[in-house]
Protein backbone atom coordinates (compact mmCIF):
# COMPACT_ATOMS: atom_id res chain seq x y z
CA UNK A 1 0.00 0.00 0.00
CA UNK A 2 1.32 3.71 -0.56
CA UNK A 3 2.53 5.99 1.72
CA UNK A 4 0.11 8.09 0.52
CA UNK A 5 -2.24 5.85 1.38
CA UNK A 6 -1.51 4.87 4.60
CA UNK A 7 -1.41 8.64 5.57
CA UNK A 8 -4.94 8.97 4.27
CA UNK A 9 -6.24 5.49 6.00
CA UNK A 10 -4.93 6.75 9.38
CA UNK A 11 -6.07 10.20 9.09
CA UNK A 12 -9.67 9.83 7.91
CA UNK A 13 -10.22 5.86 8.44
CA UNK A 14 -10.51 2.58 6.32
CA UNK A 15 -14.03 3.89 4.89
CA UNK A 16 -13.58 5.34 1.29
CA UNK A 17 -16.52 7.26 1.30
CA UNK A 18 -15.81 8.50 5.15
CA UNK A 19 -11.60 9.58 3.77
CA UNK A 20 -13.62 11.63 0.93
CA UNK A 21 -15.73 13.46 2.87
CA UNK A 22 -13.50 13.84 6.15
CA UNK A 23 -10.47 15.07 3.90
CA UNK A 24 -12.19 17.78 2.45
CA UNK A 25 -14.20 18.95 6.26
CA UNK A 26 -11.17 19.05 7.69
CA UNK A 27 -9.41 21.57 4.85
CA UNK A 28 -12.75 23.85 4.89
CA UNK A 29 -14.99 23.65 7.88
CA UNK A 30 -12.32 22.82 10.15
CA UNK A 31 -9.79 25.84 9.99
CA UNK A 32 -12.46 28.36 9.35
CA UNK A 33 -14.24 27.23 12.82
CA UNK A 34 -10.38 27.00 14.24
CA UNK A 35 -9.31 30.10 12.81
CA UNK A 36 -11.99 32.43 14.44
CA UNK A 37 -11.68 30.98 18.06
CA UNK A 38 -7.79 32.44 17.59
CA UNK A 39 -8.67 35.69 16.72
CA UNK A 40 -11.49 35.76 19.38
CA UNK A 41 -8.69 34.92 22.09
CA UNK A 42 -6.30 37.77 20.17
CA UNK A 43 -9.22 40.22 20.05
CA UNK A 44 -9.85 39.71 24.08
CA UNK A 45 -6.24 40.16 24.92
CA UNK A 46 -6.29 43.28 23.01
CA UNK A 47 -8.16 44.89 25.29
CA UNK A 48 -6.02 44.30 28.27
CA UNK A 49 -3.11 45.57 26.34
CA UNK A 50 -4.94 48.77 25.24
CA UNK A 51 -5.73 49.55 28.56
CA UNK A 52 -1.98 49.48 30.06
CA UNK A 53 -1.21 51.56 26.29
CA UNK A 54 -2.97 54.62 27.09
CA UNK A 55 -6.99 54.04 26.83
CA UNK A 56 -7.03 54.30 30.33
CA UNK A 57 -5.56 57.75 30.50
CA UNK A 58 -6.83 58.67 27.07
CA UNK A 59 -10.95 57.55 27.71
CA UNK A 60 -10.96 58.59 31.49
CA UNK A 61 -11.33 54.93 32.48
CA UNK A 62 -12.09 55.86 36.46
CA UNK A 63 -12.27 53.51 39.60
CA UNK A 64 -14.05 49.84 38.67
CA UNK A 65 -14.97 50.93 35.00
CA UNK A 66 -12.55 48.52 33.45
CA UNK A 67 -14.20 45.68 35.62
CA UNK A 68 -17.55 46.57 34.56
CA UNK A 69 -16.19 46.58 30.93
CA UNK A 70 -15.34 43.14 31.53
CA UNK A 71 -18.34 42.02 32.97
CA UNK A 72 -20.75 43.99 31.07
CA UNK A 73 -19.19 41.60 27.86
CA UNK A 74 -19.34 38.40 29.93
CA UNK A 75 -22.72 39.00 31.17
CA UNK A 76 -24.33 39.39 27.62
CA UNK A 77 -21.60 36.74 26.39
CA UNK A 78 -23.49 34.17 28.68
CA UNK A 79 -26.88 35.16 28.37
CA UNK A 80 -26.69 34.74 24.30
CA UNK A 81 -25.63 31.37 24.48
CA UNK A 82 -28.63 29.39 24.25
CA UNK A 83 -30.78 31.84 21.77
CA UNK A 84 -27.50 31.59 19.26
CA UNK A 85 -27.14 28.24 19.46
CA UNK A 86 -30.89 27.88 18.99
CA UNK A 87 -30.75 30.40 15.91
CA UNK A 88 -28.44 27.82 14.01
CA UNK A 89 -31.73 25.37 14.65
CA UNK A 90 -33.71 27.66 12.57
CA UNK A 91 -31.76 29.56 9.80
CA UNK A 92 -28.61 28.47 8.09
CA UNK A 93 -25.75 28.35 10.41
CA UNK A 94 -23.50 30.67 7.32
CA UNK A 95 -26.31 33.17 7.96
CA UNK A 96 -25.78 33.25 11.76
CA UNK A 97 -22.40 32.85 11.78
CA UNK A 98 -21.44 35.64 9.01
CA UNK A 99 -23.69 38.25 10.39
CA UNK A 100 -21.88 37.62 14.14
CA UNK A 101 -18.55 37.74 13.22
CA UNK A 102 -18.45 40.27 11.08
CA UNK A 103 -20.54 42.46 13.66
CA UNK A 104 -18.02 41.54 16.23
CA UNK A 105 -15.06 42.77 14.09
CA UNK A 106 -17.05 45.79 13.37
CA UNK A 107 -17.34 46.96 16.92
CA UNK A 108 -13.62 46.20 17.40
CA UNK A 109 -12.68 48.49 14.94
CA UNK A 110 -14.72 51.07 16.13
CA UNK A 111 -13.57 51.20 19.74
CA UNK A 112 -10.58 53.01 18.14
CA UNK A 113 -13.46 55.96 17.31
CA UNK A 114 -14.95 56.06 21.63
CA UNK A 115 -13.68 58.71 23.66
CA UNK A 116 -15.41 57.79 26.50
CA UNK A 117 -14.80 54.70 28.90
CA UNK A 118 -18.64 54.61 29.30
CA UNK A 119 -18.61 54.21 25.00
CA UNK A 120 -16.31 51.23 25.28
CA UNK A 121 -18.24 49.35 28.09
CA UNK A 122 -21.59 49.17 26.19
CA UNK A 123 -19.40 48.36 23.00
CA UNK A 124 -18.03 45.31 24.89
CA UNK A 125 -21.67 44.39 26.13
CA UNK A 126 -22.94 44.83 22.63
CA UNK A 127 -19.73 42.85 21.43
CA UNK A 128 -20.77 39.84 23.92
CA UNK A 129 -23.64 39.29 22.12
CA UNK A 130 -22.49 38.99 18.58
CA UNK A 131 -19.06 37.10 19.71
CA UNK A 132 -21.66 34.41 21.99
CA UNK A 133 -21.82 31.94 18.89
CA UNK A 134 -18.42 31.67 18.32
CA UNK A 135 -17.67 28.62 20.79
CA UNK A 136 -20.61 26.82 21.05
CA UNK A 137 -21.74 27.23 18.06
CA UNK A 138 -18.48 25.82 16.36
CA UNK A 139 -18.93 23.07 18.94
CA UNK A 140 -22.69 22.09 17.33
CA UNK A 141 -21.77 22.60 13.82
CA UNK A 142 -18.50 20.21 14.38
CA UNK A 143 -20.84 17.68 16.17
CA UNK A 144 -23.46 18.06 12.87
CA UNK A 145 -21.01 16.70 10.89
CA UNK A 146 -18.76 14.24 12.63
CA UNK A 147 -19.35 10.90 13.56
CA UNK A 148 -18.50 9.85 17.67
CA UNK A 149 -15.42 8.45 16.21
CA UNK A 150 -13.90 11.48 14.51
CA UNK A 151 -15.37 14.30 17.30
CA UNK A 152 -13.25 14.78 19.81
CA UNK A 153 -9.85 15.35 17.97
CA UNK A 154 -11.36 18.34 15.88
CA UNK A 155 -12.52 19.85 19.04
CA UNK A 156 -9.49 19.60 20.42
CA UNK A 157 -7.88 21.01 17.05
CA UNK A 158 -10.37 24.17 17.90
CA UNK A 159 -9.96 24.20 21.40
CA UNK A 160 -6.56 24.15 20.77
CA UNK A 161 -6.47 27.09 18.53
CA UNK A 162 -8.46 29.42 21.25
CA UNK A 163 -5.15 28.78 23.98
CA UNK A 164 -2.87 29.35 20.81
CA UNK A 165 -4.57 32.51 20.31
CA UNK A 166 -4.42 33.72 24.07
CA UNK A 167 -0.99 32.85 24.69
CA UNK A 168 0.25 34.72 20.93
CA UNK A 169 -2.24 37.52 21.30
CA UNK A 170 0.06 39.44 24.19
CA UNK A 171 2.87 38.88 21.73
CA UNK A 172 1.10 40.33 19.22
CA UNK A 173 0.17 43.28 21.12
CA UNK A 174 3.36 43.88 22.48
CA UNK A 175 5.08 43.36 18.74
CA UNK A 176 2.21 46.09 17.57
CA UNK A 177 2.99 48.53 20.32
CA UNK A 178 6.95 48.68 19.17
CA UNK A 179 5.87 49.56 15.77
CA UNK A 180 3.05 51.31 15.56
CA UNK A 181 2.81 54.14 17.98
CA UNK A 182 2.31 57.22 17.04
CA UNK A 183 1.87 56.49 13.17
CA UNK A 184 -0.50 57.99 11.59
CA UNK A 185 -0.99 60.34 14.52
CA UNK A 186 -2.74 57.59 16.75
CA UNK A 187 -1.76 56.51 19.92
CA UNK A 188 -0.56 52.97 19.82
CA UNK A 189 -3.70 51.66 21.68
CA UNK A 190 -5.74 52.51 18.72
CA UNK A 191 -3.53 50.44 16.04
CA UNK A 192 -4.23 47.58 18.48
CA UNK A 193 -7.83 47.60 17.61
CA UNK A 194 -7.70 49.04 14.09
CA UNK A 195 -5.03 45.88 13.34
CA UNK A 196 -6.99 43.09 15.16
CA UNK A 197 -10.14 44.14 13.02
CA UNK A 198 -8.30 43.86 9.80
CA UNK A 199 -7.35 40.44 10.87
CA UNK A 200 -10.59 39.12 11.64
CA UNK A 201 -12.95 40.80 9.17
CA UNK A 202 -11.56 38.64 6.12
CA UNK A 203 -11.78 35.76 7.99
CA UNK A 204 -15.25 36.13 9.18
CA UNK A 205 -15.66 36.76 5.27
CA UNK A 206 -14.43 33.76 4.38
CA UNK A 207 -17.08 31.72 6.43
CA UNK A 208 -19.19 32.77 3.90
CA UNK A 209 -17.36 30.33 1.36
CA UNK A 210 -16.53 27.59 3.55
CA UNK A 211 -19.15 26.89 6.06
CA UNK A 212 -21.51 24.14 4.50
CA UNK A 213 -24.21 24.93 6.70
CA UNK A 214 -25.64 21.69 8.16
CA UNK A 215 -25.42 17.93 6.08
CA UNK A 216 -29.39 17.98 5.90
CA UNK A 217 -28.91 21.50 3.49
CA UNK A 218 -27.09 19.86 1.05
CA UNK A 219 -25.11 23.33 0.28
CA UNK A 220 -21.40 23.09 0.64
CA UNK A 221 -20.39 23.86 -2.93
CA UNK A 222 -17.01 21.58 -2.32
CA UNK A 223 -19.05 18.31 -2.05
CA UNK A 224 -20.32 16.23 -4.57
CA UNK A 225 -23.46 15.02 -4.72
CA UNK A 226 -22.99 11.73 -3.21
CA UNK A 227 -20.67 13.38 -0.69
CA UNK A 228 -23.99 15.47 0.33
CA UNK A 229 -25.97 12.10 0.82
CA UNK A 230 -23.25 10.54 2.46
CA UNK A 231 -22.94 13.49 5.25
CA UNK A 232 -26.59 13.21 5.40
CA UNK A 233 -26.71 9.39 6.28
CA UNK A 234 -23.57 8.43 8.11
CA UNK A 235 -24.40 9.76 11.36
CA UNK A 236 -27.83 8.40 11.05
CA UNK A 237 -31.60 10.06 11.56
CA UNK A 238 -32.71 11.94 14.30
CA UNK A 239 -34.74 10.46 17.01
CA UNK A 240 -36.81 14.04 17.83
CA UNK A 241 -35.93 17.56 16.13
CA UNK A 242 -39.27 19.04 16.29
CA UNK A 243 -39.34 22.85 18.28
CA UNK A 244 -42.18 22.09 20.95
CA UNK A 245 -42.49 22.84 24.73
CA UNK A 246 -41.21 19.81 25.59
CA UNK A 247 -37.29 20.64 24.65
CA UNK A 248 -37.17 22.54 27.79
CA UNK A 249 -38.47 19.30 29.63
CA UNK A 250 -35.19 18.24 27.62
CA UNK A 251 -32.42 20.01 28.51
CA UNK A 252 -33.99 20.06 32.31
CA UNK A 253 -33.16 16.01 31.84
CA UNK A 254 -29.72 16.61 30.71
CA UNK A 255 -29.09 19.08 33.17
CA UNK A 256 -26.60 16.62 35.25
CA UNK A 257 -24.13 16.43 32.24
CA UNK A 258 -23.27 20.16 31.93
CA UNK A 259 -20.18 20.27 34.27
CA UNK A 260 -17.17 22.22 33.44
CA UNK A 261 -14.10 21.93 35.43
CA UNK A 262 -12.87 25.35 36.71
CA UNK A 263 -8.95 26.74 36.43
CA UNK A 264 -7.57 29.96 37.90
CA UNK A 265 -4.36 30.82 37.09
CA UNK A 266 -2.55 31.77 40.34
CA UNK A 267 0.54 31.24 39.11
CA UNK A 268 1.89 34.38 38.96
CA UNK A 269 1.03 35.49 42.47
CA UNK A 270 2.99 32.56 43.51
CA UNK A 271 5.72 33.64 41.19
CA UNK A 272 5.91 36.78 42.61
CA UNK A 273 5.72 35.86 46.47
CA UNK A 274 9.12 33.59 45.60
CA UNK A 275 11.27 37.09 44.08
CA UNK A 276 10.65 35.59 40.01
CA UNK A 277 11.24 38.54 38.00
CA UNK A 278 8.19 40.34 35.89
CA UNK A 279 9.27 38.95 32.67
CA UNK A 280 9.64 35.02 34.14
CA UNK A 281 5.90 35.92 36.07
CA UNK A 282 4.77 36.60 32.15
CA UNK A 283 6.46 33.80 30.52
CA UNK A 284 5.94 31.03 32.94
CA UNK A 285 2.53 30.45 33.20
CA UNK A 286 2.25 30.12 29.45
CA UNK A 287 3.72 26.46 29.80
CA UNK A 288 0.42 25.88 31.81
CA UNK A 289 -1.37 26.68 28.02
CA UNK A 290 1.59 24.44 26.63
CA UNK A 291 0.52 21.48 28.63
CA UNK A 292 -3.74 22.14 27.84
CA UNK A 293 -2.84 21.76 24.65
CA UNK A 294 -0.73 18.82 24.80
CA UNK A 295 -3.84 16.90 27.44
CA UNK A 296 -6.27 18.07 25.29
CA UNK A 297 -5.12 16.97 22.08
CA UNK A 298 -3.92 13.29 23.53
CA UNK A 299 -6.92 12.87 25.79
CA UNK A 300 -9.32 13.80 22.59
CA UNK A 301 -7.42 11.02 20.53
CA UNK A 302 -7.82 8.42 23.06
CA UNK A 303 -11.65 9.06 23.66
CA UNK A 304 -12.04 8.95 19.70
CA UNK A 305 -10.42 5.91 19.51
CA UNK A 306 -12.39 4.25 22.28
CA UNK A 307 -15.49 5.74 21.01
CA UNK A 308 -15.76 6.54 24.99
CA UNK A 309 -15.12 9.94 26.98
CA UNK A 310 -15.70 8.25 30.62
CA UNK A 311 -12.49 6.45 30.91
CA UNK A 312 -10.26 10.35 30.07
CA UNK A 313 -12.48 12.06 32.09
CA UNK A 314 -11.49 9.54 34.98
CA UNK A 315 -7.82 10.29 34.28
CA UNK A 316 -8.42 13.95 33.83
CA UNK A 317 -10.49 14.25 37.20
CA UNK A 318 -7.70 12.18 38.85
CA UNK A 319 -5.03 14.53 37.51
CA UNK A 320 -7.00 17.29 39.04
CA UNK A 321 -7.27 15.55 42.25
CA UNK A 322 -3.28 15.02 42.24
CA UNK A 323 -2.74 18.80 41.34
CA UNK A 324 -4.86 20.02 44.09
CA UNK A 325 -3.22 18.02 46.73
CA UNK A 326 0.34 19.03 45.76
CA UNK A 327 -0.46 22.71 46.10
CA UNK A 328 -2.40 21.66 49.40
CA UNK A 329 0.29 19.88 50.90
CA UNK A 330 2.31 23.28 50.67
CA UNK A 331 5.57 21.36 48.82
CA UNK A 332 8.98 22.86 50.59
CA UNK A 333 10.53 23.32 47.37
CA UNK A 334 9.43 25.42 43.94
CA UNK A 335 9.38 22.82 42.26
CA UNK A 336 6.51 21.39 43.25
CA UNK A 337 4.53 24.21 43.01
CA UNK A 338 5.75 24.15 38.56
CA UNK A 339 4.58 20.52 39.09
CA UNK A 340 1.35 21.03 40.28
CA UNK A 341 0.88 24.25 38.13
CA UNK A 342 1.72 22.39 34.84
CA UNK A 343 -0.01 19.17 35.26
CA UNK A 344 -3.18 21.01 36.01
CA UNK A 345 -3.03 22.68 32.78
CA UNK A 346 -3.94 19.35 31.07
CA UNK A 347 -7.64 19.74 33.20
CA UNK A 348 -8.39 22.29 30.29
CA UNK A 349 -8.82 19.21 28.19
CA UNK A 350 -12.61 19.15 29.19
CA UNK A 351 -13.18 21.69 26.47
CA UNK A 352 -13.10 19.32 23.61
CA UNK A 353 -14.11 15.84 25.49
CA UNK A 354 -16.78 17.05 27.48
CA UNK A 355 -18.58 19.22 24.46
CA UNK A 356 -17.62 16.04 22.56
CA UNK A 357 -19.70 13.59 25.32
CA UNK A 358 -22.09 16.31 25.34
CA UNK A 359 -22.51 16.10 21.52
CA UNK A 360 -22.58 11.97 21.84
CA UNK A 361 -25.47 12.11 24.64
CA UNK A 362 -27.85 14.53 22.74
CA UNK A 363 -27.34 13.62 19.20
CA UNK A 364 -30.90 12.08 18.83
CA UNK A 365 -32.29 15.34 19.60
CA UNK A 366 -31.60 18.22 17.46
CA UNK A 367 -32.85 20.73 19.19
CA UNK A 368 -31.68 19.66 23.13
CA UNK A 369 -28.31 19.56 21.32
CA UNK A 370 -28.35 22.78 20.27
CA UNK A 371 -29.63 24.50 23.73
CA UNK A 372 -27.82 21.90 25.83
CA UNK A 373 -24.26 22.71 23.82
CA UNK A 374 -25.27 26.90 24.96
CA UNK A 375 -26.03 25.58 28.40
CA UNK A 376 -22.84 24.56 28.99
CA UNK A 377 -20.95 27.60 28.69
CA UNK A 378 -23.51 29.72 30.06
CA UNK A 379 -23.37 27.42 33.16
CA UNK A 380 -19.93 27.64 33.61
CA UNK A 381 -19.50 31.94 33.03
CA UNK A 382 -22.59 31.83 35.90
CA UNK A 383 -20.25 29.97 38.22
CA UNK A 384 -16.82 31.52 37.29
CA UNK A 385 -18.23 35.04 38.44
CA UNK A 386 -18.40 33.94 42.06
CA UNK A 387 -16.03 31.30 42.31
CA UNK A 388 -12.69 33.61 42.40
CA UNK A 389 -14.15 35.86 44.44
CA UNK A 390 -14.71 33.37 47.32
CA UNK A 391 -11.84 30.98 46.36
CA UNK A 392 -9.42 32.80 44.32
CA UNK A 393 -9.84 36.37 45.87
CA UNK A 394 -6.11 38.70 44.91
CA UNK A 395 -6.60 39.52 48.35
CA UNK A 396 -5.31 36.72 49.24
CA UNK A 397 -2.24 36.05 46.98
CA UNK A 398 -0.42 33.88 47.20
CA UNK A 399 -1.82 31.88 50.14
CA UNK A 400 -5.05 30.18 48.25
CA UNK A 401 -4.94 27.60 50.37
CA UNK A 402 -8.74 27.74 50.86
CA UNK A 403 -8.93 27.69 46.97
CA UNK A 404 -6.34 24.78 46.84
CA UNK A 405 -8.74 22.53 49.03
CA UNK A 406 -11.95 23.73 47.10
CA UNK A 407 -10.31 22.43 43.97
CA UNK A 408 -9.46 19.16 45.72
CA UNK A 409 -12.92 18.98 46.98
CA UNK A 410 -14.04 20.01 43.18
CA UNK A 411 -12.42 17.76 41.62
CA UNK A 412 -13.13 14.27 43.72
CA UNK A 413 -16.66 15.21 43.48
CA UNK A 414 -16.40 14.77 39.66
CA UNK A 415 -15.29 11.44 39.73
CA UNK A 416 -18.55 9.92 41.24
CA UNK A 417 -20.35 12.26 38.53
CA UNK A 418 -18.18 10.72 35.71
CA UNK A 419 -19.23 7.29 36.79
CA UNK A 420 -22.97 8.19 36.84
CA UNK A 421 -23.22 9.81 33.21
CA UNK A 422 -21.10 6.96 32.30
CA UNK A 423 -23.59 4.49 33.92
CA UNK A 424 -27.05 6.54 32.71
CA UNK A 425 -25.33 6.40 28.21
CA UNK A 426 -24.34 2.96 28.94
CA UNK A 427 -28.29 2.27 30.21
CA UNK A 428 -29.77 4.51 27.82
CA UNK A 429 -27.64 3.43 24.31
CA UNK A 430 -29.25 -0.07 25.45
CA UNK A 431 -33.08 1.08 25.64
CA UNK A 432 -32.42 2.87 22.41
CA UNK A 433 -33.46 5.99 24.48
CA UNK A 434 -30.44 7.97 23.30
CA UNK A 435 -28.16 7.24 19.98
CA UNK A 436 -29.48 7.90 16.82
CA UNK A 437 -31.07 5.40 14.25
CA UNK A 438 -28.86 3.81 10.99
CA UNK A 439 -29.77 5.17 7.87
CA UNK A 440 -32.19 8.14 7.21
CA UNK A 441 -35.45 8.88 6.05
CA UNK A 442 -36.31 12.62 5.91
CA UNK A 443 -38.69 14.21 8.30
CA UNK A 444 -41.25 16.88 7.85
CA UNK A 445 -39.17 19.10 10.02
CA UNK A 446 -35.95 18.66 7.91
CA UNK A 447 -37.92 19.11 4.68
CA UNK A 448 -37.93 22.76 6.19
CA UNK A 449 -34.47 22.60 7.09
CA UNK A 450 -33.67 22.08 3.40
CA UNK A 451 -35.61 24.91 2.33
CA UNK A 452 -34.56 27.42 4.65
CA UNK A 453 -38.07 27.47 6.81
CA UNK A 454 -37.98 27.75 10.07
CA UNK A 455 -39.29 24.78 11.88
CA UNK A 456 -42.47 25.74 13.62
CA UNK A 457 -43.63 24.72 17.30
CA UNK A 458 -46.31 22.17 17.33
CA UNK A 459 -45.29 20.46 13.77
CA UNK A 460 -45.70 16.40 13.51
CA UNK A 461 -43.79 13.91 15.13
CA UNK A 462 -40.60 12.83 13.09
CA UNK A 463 -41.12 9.89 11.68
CA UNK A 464 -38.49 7.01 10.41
CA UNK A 465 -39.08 4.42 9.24
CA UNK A 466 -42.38 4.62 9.70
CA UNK A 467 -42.27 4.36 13.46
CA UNK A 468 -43.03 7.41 15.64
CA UNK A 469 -40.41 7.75 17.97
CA UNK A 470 -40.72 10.52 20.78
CA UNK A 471 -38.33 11.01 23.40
């Protein structure tokens, strides 16, 4: 067999018809998805970095004002999750998607224009809303189109991308700040945000060429024909997809599964207790981003090939467990504090197996898929606004011990959690209850799917194969 071969076979798998349709996803769909979580982490940073470049001076930013800046963004960040998700339900995910990002560069840009700090805070709450889709809804489109075996690598490929772009965006910043100030007569806070834009808008553009929408639409212009019917059939037909009252009964059900392990990065407190200078307190902690990438790329292959994400998460809530307890224990020497610092940066790993378990769970149900995948992250930006506070207050640096032995206490409370969810698939794959069905027969609902209607409340059961199956 060729090399070439062999490449493809262990790339895209041993299925002809799967290698076809994977190769050209992952070329397409893929990067553009991938692409866009970077700049969103390199757009975020910029902010910071304007603010220590002169907005603060230049805008009057008084007292708390960059604080409420920040949470006036991740308020209406979290509170758009579910209605964007739920959008890409109803119109054509390119529609969604286009309009967002392109809005979100938009209002970048324009921050350059405020000269106010009151201006910039409602353009960051504004900017919340429009930049909501961009994680979960990369994380439903990715689990539209691949199959339980093939999910969990590409969100790690995305996840990845988002830690890529936080730990390059100060970089960039910093490399924009040396070259740019003063030209043109602008401060060199502006260029930040006048550069970032240019760098997203094309790319946001570009979505408008390679998103393919959803399989059932039959509209990415790089597939074939049979390509179309084989995207459409290979993950097999929905059990329910139908907008009624009963998807809130839905997600209510699936509540349990929406955990998301929680980081903070007290690193460079730490750092800074022990005499490390201010560059090694900057360049440190980004080996904690080195290490997510590394867990969250190996633990994403493993789960793929098992076609399981209990047995990772076991390993990842046991790593947690370990971490916690070294930085409880109070280790004598610095180097267990780098330990316990670095092996806790594989717990980001969650971010592409647990959206990945998420999207194995729910993927009978179109439209519990779709809120649940919002849920998630809304969920977890309600909890992160308190947990610091209490835990992780700066107060405090750099004794957390009380954080420390939440964390521990965190973290061996997933472990029993993991084992249920694992227990309740396992139980519900067997009563058919949860999966979806081989081979597809198109529903009344995805008839309007494929012709850009809306799917109204109240429409008929889905039907397949002639049974009516309800969950």
């Amino acid at each position: 067999m060729a090399v070439r071969s062999k490449i493809a076979i262990w790339l895209w798998g041993p299925d002809a018809k799967d290698r076809s349709l994977l190769s050209k996803l992952d070329v397409t769909l893929l990067p553009y998805f991938s692409l866009i979580w970077f700049l969103f982490g390199v757009t975020r940073a910029s902010y910071s970095s304007a603010y220590i470049s002169g907005m603060k001076e230049d805008l009057g930013f008084k007292g708390k004002e960059y604080n409420y800046m920040t949470t006036a963004y991740l308020v209406v960040y979290a509170v758009c999750q579910m209605p964007g998700t739920s959008l890409l339900t109803i119109y054509r995910p390119k529609y969604v998607f286009v309009t967002a990002n392109v809005t979100w560069s938009v209002l970048t840009l324009i921050t350059y224009k405020m000269q106010h700090a009151w201006q910039v805070i409602l353009l960051n709450a504004i900017e919340g809303g429009f930049s909501a889709i961009a994680y979960v809804g990369a994380h439903f489109i990715l689990g539209s189109w691949y199959k339980r075996s093939e999910l969990g690598i590409r969100a790690a490929v995305f996840c990845v991308f988002g830690h890529i772009g936080t730990m390059a965006g100060g970089w960039i910043q910093a490399g924009l700040l040396a070259t740019l100030a003063g030209k043109g007569g602008l401060p060199a806070w502006k260029w930040i945000f006048i550069i970032v834009s240019v760098m997203t808008v094309p790319v946001a553009l570009f979505g408008w060429i390679f998103i393919p929408d959803l399989p059932v639409h039959r509209a990415a212009w790089f597939l074939n024909d049979e390509q179309k019917e084989h995207a459409v059939t290979r993950l097999g037909a929905l059990r329910k997809q139908s907008w009624d009252v009963t998807v809130f009964r839905r997600v209510l059900l699936i509540y349990s599964l929406c955990v998301q392990m929680l980081s903070n990065n007290v690193m460079a407190y730490w750092m800074a207790s022990r005499g490390y200078t201010v560059i090694q307190q900057n360049n440190y902690p980004t080996g904690i981003y080195a290490t997510a990438i590394v867990g969250t790329i190996v633990y994403a292959i493993i789960s793929d090939k098992l076609q399981s994400r209990w047995e990772v998460s076991v390993a990842i809530g046991l790593t947690f467990v370990i971490g916690s307890s070294i930085l409880v224990s109070s280790p004598s020497t610095n180097a267990g504090y780098f330990v316990a610092f670095y092996i806790l940066g594989t717990t980001y790993a969650p971010q592409a197996v647990w959206y990945s378990w998420m999207a194995d769970v729910t993927g009978h149900d179109f439209q519990l898929r779709a809120i649940t995948t919002g849920f998630m992250n809304s969920f977890d930006f309600a909890f992160v606004t308190w947990w610091p506070l209490i835990f992780y207050p700066a107060t405090a640096a750099p004794n957390f011990h009380k954080g420390y032995v939440a964390s521990l206490v965190t973290g061996a409370l997933t472990l029993p959690l993991i084992g249920l969810i694992a227990y309740l698939e396992k139980r519900d794959r067997a009563r058919g209850v949860i999966g979806r069905i081989e081979g597809d027969v198109p529903s009344d609902d995805e008839e309007h799917l494929r012709r850009d209607e809306p799917v109204k409340s109240g429409s008929a059961p889905v039907h397949v194969r002639g049974t009516e199956i309800d969950v």
